[in-house]
Protein backbone atom coordinates (compact mmCIF):
# COMPACT_ATOMS: atom_id res chain seq x y z
CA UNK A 1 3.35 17.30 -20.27
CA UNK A 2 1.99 17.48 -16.37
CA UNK A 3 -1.14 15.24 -16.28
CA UNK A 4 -3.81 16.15 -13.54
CA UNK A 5 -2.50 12.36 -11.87
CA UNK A 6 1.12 13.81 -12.16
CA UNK A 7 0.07 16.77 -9.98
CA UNK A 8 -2.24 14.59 -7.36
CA UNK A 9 0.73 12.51 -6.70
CA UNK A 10 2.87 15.35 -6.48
CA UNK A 11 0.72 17.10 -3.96
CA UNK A 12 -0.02 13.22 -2.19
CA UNK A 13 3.88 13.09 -1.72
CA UNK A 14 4.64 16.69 -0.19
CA UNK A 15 4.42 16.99 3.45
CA UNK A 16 1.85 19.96 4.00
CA UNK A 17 2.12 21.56 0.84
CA UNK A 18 1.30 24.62 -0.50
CA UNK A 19 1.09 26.77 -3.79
CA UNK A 20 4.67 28.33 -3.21
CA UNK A 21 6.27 24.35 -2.90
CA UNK A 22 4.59 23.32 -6.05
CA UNK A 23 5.25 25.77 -8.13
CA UNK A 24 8.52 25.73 -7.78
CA UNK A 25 8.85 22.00 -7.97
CA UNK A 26 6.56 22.04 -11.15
CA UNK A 27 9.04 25.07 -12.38
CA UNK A 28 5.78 26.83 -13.36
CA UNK A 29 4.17 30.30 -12.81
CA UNK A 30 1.91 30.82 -9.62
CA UNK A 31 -0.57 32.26 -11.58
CA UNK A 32 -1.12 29.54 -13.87
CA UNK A 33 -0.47 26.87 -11.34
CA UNK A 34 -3.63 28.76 -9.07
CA UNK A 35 -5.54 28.13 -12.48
CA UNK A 36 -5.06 24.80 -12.19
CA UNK A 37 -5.82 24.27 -7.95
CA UNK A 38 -9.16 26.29 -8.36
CA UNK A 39 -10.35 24.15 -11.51
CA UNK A 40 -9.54 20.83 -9.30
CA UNK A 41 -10.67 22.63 -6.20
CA UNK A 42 -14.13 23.23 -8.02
CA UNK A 43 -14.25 19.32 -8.78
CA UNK A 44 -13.46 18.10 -5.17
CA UNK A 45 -10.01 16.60 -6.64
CA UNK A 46 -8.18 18.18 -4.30
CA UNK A 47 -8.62 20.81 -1.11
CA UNK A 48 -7.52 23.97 -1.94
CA UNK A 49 -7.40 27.01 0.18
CA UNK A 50 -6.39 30.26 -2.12
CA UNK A 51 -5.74 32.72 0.65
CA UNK A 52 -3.57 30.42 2.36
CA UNK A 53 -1.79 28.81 -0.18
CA UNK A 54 -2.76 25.35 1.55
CA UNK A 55 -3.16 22.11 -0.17
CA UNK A 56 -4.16 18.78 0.81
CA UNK A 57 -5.87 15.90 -0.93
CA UNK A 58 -9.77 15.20 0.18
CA UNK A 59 -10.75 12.26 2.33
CA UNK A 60 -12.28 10.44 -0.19
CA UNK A 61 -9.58 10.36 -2.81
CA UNK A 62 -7.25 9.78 0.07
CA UNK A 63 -9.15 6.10 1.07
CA UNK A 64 -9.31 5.57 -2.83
CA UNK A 65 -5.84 4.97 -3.35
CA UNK A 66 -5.11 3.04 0.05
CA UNK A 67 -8.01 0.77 -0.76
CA UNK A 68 -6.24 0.28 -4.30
CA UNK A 69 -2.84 -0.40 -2.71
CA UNK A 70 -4.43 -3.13 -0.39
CA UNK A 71 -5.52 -5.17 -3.66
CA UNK A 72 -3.69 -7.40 -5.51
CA UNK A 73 -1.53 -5.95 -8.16
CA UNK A 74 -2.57 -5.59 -11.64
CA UNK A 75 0.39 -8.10 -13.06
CA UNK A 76 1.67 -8.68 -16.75
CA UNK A 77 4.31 -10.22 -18.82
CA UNK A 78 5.96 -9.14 -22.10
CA UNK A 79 8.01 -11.85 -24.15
CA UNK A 80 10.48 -9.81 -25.98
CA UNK A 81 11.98 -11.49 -28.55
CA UNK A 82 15.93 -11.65 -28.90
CA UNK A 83 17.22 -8.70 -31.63
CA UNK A 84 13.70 -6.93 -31.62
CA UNK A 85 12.08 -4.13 -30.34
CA UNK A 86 8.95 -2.98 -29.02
CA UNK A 87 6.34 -0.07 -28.45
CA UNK A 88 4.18 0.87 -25.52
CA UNK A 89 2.82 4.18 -25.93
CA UNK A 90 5.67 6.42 -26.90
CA UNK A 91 8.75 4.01 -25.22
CA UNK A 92 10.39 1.98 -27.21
CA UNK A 93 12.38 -1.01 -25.76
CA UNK A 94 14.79 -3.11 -27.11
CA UNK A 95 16.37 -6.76 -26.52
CA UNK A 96 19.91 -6.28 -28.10
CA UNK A 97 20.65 -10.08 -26.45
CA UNK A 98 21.04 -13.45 -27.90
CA UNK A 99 18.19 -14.69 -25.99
CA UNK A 100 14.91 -13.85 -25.66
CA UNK A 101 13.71 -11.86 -22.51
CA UNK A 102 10.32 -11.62 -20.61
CA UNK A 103 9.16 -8.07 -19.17
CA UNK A 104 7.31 -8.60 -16.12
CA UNK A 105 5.52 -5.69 -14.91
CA UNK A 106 3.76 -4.91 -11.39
CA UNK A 107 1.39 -1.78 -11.26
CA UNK A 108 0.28 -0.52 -8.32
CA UNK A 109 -1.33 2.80 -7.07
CA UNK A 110 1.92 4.16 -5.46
CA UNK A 111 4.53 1.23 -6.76
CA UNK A 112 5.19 -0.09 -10.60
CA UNK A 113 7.81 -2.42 -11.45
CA UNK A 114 9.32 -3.79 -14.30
CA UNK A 115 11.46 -6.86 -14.01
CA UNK A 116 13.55 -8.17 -16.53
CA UNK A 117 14.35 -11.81 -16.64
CA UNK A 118 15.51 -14.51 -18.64
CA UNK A 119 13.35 -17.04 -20.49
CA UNK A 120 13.10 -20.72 -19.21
């Protein structure tokens, strides 16, 4: 399911979008997708111009994320034992090794990583 962050980082990543590029990269219905630009549009989420087509993101939203890519990196480690398995939201992972491993995850505003190394 398309979350309202799934569509601002779909419109951040489009060079000069507009209604006609999203919709078809959303593989969604201009009408409903307009819906959806006016309602953010009304909330200053994004910049939305409906006889145009035209959308861009709004300054302040904009400086948001580059002042969240300039700090450090929310960081994390998962030990997952060897054999097991475990659940983050709805994905499941699974060690199927010998040996333990460790999950070590990176989350940025534009980047997340997941690295998985050995224990030791």
């Amino acid at each position: 399911m398309l979350t309202t962050a799934d569509l601002l980082t779909i419109i951040q990543e489009q060079k000069n979008p507009n209604i006609n590029q999203i919709a078809k990269k959303l593989e969604i219905p201009q009408d409903y997708l307009h819906e959806i630009l006016t309602t953010l549009h009304r909330h200053n989420l994004i910049e939305y111009d409906s006889k145009t087509g035209k959308i861009t993101m709004p300054k302040w939203l904009t400086n948001i994320n580059k002042k969240i890519e300039a700090t450090k990196p929310t960081t994390g480690e998962i030990i997952l034992p060897r054999y097991q398995e475990i659940q983050i939201q709805d994905i499941t992972i699974g060690n199927y090794t010998k040996e333990p491993l460790a999950l070590k995850i990176w989350i940025k505003a534009k980047r997340k990583e997941i690295a998985i190394c050995n224990i030791s």
